[in-house]
C-alpha atoms as a PDB file:
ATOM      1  CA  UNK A   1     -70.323 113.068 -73.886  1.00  0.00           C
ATOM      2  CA  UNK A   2     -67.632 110.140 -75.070  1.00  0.00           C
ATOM      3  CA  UNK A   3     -68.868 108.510 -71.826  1.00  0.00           C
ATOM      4  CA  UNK A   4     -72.520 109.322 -72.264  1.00  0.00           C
ATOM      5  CA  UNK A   5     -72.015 107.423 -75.901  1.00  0.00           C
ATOM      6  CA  UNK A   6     -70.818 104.359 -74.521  1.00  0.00           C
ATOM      7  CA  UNK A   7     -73.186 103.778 -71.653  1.00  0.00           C
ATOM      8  CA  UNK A   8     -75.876 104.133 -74.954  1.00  0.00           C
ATOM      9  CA  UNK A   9     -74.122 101.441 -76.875  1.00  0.00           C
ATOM     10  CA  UNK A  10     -73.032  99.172 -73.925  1.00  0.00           C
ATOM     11  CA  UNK A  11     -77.449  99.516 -72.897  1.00  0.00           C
ATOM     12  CA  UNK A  12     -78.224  98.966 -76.561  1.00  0.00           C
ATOM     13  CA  UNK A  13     -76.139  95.555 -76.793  1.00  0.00           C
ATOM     14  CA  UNK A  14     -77.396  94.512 -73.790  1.00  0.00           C
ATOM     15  CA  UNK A  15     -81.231  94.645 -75.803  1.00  0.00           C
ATOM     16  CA  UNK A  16     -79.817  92.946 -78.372  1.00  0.00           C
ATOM     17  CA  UNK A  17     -78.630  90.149 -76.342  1.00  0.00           C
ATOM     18  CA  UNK A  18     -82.001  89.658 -74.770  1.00  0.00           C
ATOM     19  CA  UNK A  19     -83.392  89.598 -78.144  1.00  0.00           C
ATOM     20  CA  UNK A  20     -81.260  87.669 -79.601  1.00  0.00           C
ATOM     21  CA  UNK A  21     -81.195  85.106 -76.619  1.00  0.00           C
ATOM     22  CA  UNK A  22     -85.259  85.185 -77.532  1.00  0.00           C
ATOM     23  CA  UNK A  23     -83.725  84.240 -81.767  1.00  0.00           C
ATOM     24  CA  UNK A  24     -82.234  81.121 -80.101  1.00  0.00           C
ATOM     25  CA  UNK A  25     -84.978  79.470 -78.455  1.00  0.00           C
ATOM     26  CA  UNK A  26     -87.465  80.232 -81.087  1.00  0.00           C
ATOM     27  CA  UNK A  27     -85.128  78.645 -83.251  1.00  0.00           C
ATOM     28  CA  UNK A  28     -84.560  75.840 -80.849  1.00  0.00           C
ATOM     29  CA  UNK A  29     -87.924  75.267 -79.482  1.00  0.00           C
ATOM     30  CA  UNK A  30     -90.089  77.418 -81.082  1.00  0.00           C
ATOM     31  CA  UNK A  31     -92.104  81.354 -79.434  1.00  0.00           C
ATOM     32  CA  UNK A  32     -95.028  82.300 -80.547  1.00  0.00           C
ATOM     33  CA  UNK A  33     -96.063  85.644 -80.945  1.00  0.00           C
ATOM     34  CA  UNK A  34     -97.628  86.267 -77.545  1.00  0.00           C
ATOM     35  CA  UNK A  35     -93.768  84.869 -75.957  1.00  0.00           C
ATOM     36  CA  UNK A  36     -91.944  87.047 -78.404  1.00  0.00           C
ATOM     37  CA  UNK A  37     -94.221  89.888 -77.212  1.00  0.00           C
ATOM     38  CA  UNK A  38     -93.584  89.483 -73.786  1.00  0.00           C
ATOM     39  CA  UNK A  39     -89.852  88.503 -74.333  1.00  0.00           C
ATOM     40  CA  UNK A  40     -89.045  92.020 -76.187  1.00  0.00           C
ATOM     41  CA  UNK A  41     -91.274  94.168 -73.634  1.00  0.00           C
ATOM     42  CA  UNK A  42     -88.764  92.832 -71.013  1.00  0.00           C
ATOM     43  CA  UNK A  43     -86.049  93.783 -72.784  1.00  0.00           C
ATOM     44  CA  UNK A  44     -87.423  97.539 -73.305  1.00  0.00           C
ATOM     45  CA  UNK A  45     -88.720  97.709 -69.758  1.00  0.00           C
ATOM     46  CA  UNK A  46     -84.856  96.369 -68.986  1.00  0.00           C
ATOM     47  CA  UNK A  47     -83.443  99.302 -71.288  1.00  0.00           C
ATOM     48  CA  UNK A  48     -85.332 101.728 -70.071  1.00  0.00           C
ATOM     49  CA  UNK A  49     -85.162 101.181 -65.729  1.00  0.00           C
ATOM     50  CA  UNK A  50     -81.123 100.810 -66.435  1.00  0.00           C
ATOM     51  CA  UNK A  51     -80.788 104.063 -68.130  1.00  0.00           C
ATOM     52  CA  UNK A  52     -82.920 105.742 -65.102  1.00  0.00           C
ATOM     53  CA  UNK A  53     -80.897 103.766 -62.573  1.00  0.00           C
ATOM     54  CA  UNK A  54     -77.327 104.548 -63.208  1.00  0.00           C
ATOM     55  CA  UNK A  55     -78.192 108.136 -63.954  1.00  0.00           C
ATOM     56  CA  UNK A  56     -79.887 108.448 -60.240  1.00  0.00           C
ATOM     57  CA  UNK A  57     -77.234 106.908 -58.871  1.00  0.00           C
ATOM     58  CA  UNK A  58     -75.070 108.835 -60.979  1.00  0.00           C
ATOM     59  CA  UNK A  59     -73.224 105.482 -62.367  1.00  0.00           C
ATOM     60  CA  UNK A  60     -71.222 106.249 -65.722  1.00  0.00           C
ATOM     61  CA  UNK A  61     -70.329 102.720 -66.160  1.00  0.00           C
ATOM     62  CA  UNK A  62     -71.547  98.994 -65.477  1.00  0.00           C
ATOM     63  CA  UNK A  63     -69.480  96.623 -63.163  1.00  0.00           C
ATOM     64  CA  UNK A  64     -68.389  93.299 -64.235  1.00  0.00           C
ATOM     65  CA  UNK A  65     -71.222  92.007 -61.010  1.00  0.00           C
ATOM     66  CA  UNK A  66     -73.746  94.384 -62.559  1.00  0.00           C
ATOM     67  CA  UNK A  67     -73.058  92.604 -66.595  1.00  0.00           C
ATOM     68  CA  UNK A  68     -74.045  88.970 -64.170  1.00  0.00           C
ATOM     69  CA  UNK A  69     -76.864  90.771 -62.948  1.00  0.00           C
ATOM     70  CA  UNK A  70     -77.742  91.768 -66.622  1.00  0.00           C
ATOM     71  CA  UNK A  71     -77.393  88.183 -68.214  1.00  0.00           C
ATOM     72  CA  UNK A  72     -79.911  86.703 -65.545  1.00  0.00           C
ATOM     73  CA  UNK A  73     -82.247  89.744 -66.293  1.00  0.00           C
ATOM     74  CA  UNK A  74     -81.472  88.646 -69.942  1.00  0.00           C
ATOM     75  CA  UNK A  75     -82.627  84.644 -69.277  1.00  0.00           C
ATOM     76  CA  UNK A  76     -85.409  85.949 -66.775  1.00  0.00           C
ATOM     77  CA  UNK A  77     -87.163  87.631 -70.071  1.00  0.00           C
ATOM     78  CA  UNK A  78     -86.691  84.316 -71.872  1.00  0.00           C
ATOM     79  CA  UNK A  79     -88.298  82.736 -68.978  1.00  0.00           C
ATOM     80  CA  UNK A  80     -90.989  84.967 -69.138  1.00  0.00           C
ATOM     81  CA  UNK A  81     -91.914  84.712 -72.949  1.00  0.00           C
ATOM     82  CA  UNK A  82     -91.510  80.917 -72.424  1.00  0.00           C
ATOM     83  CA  UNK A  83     -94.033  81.507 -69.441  1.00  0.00           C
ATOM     84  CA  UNK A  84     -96.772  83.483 -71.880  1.00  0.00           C
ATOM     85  CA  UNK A  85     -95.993  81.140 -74.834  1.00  0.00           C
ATOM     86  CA  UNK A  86     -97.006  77.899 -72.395  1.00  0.00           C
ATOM     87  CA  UNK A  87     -93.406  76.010 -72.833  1.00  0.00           C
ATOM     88  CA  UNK A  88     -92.874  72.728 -71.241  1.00  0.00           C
ATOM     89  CA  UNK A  89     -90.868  72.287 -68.079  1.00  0.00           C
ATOM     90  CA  UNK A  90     -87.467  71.402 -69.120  1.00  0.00           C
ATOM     91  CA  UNK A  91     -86.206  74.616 -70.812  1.00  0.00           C
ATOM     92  CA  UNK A  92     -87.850  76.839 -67.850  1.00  0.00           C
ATOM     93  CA  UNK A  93     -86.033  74.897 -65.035  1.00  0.00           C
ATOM     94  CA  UNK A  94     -82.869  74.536 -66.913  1.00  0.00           C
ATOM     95  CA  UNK A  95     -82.707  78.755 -67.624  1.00  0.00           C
ATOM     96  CA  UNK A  96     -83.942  79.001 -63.844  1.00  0.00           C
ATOM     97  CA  UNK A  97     -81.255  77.010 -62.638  1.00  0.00           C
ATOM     98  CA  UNK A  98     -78.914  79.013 -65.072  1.00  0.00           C
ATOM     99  CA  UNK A  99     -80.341  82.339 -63.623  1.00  0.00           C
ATOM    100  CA  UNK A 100     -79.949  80.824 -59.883  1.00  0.00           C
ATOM    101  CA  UNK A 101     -76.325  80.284 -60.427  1.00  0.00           C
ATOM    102  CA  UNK A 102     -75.570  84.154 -61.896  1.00  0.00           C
ATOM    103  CA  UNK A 103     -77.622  85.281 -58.796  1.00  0.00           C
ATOM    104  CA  UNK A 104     -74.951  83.371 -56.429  1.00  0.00           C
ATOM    105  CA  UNK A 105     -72.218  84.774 -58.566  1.00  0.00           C
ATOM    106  CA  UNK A 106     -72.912  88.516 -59.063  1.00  0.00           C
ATOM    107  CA  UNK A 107     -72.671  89.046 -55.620  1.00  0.00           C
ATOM    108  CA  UNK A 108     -69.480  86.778 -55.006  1.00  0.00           C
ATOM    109  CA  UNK A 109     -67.911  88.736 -57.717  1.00  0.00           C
ATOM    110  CA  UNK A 110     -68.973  92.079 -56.423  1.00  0.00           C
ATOM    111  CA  UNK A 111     -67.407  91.570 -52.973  1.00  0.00           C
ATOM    112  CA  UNK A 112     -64.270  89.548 -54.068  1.00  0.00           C
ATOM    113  CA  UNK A 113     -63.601  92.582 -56.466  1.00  0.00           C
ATOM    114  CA  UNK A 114     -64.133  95.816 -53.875  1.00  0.00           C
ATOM    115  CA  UNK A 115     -67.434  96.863 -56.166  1.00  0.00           C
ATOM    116  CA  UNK A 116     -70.176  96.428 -53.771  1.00  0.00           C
ATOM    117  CA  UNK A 117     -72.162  99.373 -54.552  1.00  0.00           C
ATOM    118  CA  UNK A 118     -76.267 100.636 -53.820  1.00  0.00           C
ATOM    119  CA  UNK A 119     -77.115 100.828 -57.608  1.00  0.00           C
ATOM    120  CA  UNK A 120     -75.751  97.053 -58.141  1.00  0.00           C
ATOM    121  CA  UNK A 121     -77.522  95.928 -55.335  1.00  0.00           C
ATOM    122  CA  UNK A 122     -80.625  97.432 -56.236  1.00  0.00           C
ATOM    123  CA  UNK A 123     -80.325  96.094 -59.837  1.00  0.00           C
ATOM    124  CA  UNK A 124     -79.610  92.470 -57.825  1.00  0.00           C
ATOM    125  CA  UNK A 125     -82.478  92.708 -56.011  1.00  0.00           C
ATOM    126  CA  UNK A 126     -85.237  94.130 -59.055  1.00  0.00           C
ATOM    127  CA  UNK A 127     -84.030  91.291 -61.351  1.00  0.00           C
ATOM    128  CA  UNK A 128     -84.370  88.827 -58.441  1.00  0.00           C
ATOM    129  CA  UNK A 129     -88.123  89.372 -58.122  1.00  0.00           C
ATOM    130  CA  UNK A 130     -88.714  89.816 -61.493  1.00  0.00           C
ATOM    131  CA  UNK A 131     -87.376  86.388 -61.523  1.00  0.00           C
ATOM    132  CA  UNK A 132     -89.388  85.176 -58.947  1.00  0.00           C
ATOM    133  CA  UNK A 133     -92.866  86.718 -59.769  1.00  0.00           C
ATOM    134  CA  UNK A 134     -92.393  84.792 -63.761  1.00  0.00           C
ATOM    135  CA  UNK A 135     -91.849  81.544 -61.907  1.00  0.00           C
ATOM    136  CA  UNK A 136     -94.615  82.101 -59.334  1.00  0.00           C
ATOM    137  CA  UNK A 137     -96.670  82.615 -62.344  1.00  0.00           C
ATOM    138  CA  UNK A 138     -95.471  79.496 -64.098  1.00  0.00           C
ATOM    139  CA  UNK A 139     -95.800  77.295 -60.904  1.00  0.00           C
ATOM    140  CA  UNK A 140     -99.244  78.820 -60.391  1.00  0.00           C
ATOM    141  CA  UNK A 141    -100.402  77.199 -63.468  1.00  0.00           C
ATOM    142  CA  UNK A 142    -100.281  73.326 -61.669  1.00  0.00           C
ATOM    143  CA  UNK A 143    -101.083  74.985 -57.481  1.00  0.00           C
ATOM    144  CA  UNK A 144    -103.273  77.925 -58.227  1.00  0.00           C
ATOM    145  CA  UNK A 145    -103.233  81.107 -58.206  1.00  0.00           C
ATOM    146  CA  UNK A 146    -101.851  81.368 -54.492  1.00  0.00           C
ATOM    147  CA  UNK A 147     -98.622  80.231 -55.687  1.00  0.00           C
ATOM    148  CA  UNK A 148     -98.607  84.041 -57.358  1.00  0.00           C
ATOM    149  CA  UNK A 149     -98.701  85.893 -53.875  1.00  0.00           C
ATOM    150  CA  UNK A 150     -94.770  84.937 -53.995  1.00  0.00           C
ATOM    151  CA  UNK A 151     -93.960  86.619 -56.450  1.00  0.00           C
ATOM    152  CA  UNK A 152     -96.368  89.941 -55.902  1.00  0.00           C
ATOM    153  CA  UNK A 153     -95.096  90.353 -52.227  1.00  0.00           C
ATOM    154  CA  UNK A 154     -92.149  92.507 -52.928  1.00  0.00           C
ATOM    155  CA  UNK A 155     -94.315  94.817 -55.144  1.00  0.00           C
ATOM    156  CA  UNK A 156     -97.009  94.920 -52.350  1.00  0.00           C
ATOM    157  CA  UNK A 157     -94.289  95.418 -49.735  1.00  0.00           C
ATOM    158  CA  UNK A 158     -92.806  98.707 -52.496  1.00  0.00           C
ATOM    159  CA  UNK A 159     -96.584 100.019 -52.952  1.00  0.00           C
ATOM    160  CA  UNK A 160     -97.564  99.627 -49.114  1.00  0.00           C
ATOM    161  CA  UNK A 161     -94.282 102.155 -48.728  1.00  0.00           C
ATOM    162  CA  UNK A 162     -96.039 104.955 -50.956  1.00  0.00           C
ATOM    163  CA  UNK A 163     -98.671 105.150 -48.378  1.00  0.00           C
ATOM    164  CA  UNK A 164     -96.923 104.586 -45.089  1.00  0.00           C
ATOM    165  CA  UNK A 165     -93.313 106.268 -45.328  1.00  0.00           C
ATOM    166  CA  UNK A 166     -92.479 104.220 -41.938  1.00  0.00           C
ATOM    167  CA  UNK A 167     -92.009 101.149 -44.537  1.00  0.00           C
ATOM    168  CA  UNK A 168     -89.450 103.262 -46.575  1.00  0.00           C
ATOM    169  CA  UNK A 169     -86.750 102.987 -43.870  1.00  0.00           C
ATOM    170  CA  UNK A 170     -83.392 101.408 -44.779  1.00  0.00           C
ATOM    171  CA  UNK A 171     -83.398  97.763 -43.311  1.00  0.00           C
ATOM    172  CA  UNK A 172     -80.419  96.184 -41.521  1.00  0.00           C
ATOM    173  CA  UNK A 173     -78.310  93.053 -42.847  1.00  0.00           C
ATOM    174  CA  UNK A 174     -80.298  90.131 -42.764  1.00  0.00           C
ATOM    175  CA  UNK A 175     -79.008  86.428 -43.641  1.00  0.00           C
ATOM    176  CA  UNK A 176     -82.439  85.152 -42.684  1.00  0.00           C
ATOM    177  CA  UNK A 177     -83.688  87.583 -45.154  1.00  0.00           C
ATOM    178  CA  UNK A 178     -80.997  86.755 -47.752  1.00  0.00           C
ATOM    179  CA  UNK A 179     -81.757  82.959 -47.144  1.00  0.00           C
ATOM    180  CA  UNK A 180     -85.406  83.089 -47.284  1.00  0.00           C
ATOM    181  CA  UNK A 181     -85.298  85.120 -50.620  1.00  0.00           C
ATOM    182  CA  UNK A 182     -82.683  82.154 -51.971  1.00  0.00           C
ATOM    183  CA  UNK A 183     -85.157  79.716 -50.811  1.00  0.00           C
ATOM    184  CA  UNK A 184     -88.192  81.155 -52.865  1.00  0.00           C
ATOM    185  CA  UNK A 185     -85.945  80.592 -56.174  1.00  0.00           C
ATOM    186  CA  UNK A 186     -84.518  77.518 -55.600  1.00  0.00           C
ATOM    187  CA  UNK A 187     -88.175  76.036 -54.358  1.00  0.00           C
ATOM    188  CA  UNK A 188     -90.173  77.210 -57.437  1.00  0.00           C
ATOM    189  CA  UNK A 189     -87.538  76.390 -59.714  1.00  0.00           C
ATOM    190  CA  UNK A 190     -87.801  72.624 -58.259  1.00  0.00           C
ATOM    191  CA  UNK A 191     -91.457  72.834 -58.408  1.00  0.00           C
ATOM    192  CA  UNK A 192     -91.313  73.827 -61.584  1.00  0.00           C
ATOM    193  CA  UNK A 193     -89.949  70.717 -63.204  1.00  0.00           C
ATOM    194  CA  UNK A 194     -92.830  68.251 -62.228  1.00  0.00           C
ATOM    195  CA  UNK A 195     -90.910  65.273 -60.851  1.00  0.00           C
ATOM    196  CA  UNK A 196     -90.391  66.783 -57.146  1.00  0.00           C
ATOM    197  CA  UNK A 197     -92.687  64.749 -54.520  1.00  0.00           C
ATOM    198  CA  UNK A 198     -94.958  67.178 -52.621  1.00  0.00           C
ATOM    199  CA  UNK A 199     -93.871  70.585 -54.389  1.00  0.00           C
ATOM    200  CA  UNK A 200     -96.971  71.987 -53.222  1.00  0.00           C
ATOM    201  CA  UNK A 201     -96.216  71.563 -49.795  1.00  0.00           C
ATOM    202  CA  UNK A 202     -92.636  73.079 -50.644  1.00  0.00           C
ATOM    203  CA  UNK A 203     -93.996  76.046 -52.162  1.00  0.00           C
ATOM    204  CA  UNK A 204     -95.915  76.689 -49.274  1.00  0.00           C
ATOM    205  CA  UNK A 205     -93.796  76.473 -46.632  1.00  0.00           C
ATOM    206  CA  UNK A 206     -91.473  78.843 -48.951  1.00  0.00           C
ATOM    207  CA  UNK A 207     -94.815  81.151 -48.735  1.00  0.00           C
ATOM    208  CA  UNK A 208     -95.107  80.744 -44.976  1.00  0.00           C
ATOM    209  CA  UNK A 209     -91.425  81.397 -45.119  1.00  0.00           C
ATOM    210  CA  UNK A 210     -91.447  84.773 -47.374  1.00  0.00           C
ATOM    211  CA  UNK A 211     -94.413  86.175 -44.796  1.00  0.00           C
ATOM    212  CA  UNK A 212     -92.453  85.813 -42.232  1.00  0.00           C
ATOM    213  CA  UNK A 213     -89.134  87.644 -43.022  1.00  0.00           C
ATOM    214  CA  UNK A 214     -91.752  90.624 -44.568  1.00  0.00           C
ATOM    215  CA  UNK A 215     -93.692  90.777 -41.421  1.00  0.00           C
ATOM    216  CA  UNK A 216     -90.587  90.687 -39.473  1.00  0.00           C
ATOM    217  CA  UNK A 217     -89.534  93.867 -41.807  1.00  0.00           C
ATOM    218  CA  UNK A 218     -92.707  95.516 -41.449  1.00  0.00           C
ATOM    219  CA  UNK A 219     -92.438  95.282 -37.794  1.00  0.00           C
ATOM    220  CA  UNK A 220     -88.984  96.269 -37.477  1.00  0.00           C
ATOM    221  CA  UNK A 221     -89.571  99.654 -39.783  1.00  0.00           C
ATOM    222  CA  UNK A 222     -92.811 100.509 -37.773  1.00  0.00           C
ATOM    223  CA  UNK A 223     -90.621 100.432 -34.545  1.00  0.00           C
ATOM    224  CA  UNK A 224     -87.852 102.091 -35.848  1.00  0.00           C
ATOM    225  CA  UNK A 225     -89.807 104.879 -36.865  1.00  0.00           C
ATOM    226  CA  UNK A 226     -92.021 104.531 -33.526  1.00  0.00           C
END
């Protein structure tokens, strides 16, 4: 119950953090109501997947890797009510960059420490395309709305799974994998600030790139199962 207690205050000050990371850009640069909106439903939706997560994977406490993992969630909701409330490109690329960094990090951290663990990589990876699908949005805005099947691929790849369990297999290691899903941040993050020569071309060849490694996935899964 003592433990049960802390997890509750530990997942409440996380909220407040997003919130209050939202208090110091509208202070700074100013969120309007729609960005505040979608700023604060992050950090419930945040709240709420944690609390389900560590108590399916039967976690009573949160990593040092997993609190990394939680301040990029915490500057990908910023992102996102900067996003909705039409911000300029300078504070978007410098919190992507900022989020990019915590993403190298929180798995450095996790190995050089011994605390590898399912629930902190699955926390890595659902704040990673979280990430990704608020700056495919945000690039979208100057490419169109291709730029957006980025960031909905993983979520196509998870609801394609419902309806074919082949796709629900457990994938190998992949660095090709890990490197193409780098590559997608790094490129819209780039293409995000406006002074990069032929971003479009960039982002699609990160597209090109991101169909690939799911295909590859998809095929590997459907001959597995085969």
């Amino acid at each position: 119950m003592i433990e049960l207690h802390r997890n509750t205050a530990e997942h409440l000050t996380w909220a407040a953090v997003q919130v209050g990371a939202l208090g110091a850009v509208a202070a700074t640069t100013g969120l309007g109501p729609a960005g505040w909106g979608a700023g604060i439903g992050c950090a419930i939706v945040t709240l709420v997947l944690l609390r389900r997560s560590m108590r399916r994977h039967d976690r009573t406490s949160l990593g040092h890797a997993d609190r990394i993992t939680l301040v990029r969630a915490a500057l990908t909701a910023v992102i996102a009510a900067l996003v909705v409330d039409g911000a300029g490109p300078a504070i978007i690329v410098t919190l992507g960059v900022l989020a990019l960094i915590s993403d190298f990090l929180d798995g450095r951290l996790a190995r050089r420490t011994g605390t590898v663990s399912v629930f902190g990589a699955r926390l890595d990876m659902e704040v990673d395309a979280f990430l990704i699908l608020v700056l495919s949005a945000h690039v979208a805005v100057a490419f169109g709305v291709w730029v957006l099947s980025i960031g909905v691929m993983r979520y196509l790849f998870v609801a394609a799974s419902w309806v074919l369990p082949r796709l629900r297999g457990e994938l190998p290691p992949s660095f090709a994998r890990k490197t193409v899903a780098a590559v997608q941040g790094i490129v819209l993050v780039a293409a995000s600030s406006g002074i990069v020569p032929h971003a479009g071309v960039l982002v699609a060849c990160a597209l090109l790139a991101l169909v690939w490694s799911f295909g590859r996935d998809v095929l590997w899964l459907s001959r597995s199962r085969t």
